[in-house]
N, C-alpha and C. Protein backbone atom coordinates (compact mmCIF):
# COMPACT_ATOMS: atom_id res chain seq x y z
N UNK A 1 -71.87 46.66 -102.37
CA UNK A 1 -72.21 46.73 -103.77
C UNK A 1 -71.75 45.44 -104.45
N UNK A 2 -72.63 44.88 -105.06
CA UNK A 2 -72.05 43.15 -105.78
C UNK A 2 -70.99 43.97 -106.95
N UNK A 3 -70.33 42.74 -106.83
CA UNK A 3 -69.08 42.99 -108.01
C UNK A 3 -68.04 43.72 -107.74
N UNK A 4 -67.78 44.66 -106.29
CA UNK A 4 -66.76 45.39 -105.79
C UNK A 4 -66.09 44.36 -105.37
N UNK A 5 -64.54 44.35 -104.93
CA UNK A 5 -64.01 44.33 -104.34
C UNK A 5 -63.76 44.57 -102.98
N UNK A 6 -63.61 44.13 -101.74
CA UNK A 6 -63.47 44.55 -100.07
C UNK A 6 -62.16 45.20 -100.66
N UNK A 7 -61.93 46.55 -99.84
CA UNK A 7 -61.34 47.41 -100.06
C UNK A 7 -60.60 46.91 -98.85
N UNK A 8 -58.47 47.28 -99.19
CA UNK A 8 -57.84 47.24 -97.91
C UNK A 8 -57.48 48.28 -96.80
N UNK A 9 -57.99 47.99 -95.49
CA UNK A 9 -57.38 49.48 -94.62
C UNK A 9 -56.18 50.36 -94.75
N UNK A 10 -56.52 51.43 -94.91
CA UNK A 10 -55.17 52.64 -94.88
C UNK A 10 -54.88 52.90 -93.88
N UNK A 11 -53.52 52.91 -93.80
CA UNK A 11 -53.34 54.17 -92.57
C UNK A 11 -52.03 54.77 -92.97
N UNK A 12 -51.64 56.07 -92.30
CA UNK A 12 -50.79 56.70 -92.49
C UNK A 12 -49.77 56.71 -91.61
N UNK A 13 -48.24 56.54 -92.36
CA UNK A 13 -47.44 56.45 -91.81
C UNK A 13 -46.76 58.20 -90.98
N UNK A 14 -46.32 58.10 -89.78
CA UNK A 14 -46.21 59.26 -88.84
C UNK A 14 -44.73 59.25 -89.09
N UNK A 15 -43.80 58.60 -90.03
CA UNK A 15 -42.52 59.46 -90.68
C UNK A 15 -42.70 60.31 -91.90
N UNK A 16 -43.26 59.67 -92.74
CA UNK A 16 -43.12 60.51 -94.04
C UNK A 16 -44.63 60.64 -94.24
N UNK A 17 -45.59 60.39 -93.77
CA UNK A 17 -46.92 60.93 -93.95
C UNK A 17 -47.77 60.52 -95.19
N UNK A 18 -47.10 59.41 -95.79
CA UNK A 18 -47.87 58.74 -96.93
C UNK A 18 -48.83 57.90 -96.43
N UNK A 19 -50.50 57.53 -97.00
CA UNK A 19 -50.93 56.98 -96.27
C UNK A 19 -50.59 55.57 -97.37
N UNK A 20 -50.53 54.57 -96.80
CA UNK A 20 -50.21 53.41 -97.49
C UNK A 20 -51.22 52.09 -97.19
N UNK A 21 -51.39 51.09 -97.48
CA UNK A 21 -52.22 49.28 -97.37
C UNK A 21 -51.75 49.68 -95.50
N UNK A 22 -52.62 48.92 -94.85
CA UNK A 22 -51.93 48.83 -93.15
C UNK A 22 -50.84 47.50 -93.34
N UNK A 23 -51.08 46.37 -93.88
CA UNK A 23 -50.35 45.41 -94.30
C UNK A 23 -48.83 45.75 -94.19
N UNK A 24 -48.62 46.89 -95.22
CA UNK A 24 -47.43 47.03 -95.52
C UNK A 24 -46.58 47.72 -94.81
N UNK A 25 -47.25 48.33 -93.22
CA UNK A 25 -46.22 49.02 -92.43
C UNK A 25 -45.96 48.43 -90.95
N UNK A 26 -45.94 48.82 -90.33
CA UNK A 26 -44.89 48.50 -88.99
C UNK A 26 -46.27 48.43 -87.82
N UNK A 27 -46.85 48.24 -86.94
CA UNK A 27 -47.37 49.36 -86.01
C UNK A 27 -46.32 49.21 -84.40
N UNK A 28 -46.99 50.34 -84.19
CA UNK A 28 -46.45 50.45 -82.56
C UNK A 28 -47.55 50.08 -81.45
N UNK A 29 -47.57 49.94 -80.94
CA UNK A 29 -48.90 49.59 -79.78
C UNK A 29 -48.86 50.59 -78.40
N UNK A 30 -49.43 51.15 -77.36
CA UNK A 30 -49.18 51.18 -76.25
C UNK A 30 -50.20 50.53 -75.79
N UNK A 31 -49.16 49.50 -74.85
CA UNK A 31 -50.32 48.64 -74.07
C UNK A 31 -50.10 48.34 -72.50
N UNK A 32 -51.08 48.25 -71.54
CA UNK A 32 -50.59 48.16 -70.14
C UNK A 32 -48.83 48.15 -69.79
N UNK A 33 -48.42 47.43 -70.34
CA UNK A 33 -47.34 46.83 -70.50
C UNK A 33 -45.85 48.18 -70.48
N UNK A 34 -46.51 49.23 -71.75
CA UNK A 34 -45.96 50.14 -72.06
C UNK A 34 -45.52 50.14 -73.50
N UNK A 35 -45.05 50.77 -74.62
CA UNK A 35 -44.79 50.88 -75.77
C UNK A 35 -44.22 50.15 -76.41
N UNK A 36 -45.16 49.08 -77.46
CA UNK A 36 -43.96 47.91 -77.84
C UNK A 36 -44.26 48.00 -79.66
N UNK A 37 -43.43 47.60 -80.10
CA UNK A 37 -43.65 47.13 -81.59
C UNK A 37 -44.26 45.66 -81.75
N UNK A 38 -45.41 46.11 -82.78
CA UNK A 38 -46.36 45.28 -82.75
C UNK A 38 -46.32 44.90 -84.26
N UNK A 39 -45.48 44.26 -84.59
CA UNK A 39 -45.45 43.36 -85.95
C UNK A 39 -46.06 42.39 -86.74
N UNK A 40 -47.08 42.02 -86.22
CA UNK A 40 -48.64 41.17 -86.38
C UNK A 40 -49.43 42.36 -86.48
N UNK A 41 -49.62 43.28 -85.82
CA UNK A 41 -51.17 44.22 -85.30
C UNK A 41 -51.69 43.09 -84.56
N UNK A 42 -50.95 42.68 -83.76
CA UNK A 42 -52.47 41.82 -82.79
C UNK A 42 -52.28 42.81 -81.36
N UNK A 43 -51.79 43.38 -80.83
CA UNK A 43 -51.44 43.47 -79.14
C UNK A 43 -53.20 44.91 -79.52
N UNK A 44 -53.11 44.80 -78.05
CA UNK A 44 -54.76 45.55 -77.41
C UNK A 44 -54.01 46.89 -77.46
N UNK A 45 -54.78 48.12 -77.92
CA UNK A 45 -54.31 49.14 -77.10
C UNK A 45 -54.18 50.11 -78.94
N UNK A 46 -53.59 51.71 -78.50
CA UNK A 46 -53.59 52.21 -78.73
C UNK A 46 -52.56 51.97 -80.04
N UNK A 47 -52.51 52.27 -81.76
CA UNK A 47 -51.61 51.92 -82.64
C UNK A 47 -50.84 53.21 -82.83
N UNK A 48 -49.63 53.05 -83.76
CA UNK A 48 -49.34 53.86 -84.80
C UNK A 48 -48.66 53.24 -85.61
N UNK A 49 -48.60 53.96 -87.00
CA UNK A 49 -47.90 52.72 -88.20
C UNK A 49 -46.72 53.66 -88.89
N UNK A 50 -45.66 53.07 -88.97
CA UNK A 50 -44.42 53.32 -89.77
C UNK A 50 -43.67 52.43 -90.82
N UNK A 51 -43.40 53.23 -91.80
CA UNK A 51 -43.16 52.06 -92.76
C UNK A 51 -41.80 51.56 -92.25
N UNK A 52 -41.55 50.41 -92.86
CA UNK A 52 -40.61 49.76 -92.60
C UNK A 52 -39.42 50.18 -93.01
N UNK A 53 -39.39 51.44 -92.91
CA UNK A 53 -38.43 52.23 -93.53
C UNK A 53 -37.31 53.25 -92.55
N UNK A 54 -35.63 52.78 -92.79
CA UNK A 54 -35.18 53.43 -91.93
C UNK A 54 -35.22 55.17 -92.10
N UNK A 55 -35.62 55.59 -93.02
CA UNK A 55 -36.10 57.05 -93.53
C UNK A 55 -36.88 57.17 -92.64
N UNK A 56 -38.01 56.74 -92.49
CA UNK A 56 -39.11 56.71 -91.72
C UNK A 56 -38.94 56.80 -90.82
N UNK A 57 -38.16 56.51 -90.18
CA UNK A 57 -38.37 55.83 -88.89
C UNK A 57 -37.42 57.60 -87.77
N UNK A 58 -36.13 57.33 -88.74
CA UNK A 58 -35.45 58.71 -88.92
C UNK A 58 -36.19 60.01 -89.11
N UNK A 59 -37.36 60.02 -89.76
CA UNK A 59 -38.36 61.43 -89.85
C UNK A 59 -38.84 61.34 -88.72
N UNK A 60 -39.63 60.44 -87.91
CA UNK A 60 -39.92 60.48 -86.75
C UNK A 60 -39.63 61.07 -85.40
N UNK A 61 -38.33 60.24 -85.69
CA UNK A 61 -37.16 61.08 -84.64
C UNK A 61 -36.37 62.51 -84.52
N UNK A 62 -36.44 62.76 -85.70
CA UNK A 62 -36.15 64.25 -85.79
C UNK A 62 -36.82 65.34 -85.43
N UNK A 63 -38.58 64.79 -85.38
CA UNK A 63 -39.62 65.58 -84.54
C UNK A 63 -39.44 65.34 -83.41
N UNK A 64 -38.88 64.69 -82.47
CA UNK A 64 -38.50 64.44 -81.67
C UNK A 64 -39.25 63.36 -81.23
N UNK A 65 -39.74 62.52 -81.59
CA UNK A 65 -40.46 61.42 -81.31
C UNK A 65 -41.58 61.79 -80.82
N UNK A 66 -42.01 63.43 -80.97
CA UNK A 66 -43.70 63.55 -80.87
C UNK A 66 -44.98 63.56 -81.66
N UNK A 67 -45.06 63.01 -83.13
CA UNK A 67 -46.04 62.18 -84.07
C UNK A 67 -46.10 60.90 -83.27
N UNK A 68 -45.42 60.10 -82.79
CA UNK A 68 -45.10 58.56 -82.16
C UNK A 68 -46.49 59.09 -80.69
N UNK A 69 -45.64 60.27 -79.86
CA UNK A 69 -46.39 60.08 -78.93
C UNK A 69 -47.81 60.76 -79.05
N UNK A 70 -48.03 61.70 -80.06
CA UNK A 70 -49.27 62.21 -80.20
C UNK A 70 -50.45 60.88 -81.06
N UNK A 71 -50.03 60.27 -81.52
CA UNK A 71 -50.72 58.95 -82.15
C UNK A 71 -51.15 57.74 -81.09
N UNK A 72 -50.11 57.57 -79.97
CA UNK A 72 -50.67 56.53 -79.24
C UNK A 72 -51.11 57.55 -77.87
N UNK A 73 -51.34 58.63 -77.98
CA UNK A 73 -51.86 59.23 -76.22
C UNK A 73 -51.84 58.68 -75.49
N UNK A 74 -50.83 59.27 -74.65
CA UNK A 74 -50.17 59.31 -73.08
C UNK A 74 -49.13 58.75 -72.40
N UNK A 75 -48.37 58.35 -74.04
CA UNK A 75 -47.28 57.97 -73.95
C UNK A 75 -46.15 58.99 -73.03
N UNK A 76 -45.25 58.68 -72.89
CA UNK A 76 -43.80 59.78 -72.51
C UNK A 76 -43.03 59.63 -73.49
N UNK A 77 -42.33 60.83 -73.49
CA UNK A 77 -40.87 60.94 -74.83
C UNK A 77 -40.26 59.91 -74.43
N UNK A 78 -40.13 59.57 -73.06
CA UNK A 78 -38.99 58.21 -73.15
C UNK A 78 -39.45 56.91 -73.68
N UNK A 79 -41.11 56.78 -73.64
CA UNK A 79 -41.57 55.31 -74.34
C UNK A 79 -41.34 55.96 -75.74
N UNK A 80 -42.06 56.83 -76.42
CA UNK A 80 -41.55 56.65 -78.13
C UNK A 80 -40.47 56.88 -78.42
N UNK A 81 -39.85 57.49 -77.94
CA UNK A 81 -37.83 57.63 -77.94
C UNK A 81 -37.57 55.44 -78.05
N UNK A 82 -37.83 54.83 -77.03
CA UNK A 82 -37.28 54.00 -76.86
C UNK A 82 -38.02 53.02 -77.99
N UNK A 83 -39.54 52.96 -78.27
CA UNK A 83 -40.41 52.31 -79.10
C UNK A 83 -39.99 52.20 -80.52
N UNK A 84 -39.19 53.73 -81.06
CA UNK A 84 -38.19 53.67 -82.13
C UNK A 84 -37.28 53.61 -82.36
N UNK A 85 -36.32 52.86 -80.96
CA UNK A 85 -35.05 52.32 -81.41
C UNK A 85 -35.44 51.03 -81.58
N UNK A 86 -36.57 50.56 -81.01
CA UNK A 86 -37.21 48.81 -81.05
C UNK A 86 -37.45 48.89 -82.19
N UNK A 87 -37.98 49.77 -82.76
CA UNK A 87 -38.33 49.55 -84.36
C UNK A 87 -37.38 49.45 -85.24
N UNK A 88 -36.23 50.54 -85.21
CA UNK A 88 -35.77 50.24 -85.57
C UNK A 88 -34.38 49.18 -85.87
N UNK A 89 -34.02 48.51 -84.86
CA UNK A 89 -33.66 47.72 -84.18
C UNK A 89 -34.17 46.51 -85.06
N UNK A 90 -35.57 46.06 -85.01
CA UNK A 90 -36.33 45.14 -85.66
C UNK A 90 -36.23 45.13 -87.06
N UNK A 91 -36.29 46.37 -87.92
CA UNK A 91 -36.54 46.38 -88.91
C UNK A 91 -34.78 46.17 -89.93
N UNK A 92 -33.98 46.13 -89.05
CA UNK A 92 -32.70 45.83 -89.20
C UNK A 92 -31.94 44.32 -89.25
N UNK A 93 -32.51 44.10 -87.89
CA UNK A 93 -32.20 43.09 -87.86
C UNK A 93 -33.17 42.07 -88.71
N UNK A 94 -34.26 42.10 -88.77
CA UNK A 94 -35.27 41.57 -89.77
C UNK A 94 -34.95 41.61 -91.30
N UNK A 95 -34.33 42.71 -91.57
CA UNK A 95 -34.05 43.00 -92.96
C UNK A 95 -35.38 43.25 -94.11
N UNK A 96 -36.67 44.19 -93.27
CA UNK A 96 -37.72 44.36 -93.92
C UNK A 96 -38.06 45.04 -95.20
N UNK A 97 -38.15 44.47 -96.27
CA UNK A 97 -37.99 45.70 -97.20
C UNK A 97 -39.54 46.06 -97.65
N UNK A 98 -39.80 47.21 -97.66
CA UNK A 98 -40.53 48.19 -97.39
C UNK A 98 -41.48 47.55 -98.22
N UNK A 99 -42.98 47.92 -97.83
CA UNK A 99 -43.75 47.30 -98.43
C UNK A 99 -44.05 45.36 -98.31
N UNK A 100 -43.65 45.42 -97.26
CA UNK A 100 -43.92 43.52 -97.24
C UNK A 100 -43.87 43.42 -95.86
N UNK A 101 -44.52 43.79 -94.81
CA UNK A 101 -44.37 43.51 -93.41
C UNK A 101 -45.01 41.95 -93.22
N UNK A 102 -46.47 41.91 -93.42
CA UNK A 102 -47.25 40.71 -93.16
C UNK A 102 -47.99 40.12 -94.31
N UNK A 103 -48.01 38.61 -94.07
CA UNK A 103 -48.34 38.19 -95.13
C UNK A 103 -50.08 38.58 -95.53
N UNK A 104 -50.66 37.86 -96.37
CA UNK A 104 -51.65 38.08 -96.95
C UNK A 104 -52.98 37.60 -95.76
N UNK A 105 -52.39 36.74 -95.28
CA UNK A 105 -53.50 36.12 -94.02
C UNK A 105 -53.53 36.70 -92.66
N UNK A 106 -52.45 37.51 -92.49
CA UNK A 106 -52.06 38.39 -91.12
C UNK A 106 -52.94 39.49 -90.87
């Protein structure tokens, strides 16, 4: 439609279930490789997105890390068990504050 705006992708975060910009959250990947945090969105393979939030990340885990593995299928509890200590791990040591993962060109 002329005069719209390109609209930005949503997706929903699998801690607290808000759907939010994709920009502004985390993803996870499973890829040949096995379950990694994917902080660009570039790696091949299956996503899921969490905000950069240690809340988040904490809701996750309390389901026992099965939103993590029901989002990337065919994971094991031990890859999203371990995929969200990488996250959170990253998002710590990074010092991400919520809402600002990648820039505008990412």
């Amino acid at each position: 439609m002329p005069g719209t705006a390109p609209r930005a992708p949503v997706r929903t975060c699998i801690g607290c279930r808000r759907a939010r910009v994709k920009r502004a959250l985390l993803r996870v990947a499973r890829t040949p490789e096995g379950v990694r945090v994917d902080p660009e969105a570039r790696l091949p393979g299956r996503g899921a997105y969490l905000c950069p939030d240690p809340d988040c990340i904490a809701a996750a885990r309390r389901r026992g890390a099965s939103p993590l593995r029901r989002a990337l299928r065919g994971s094991t509890e031990a890859e999203a068990t371990a995929a969200l200590d990488e996250l959170e791990t990253y998002v710590v040591y990074h010092q991400v504050p919520v809402g600002t993962v990648r820039s505008e060109n990412a």
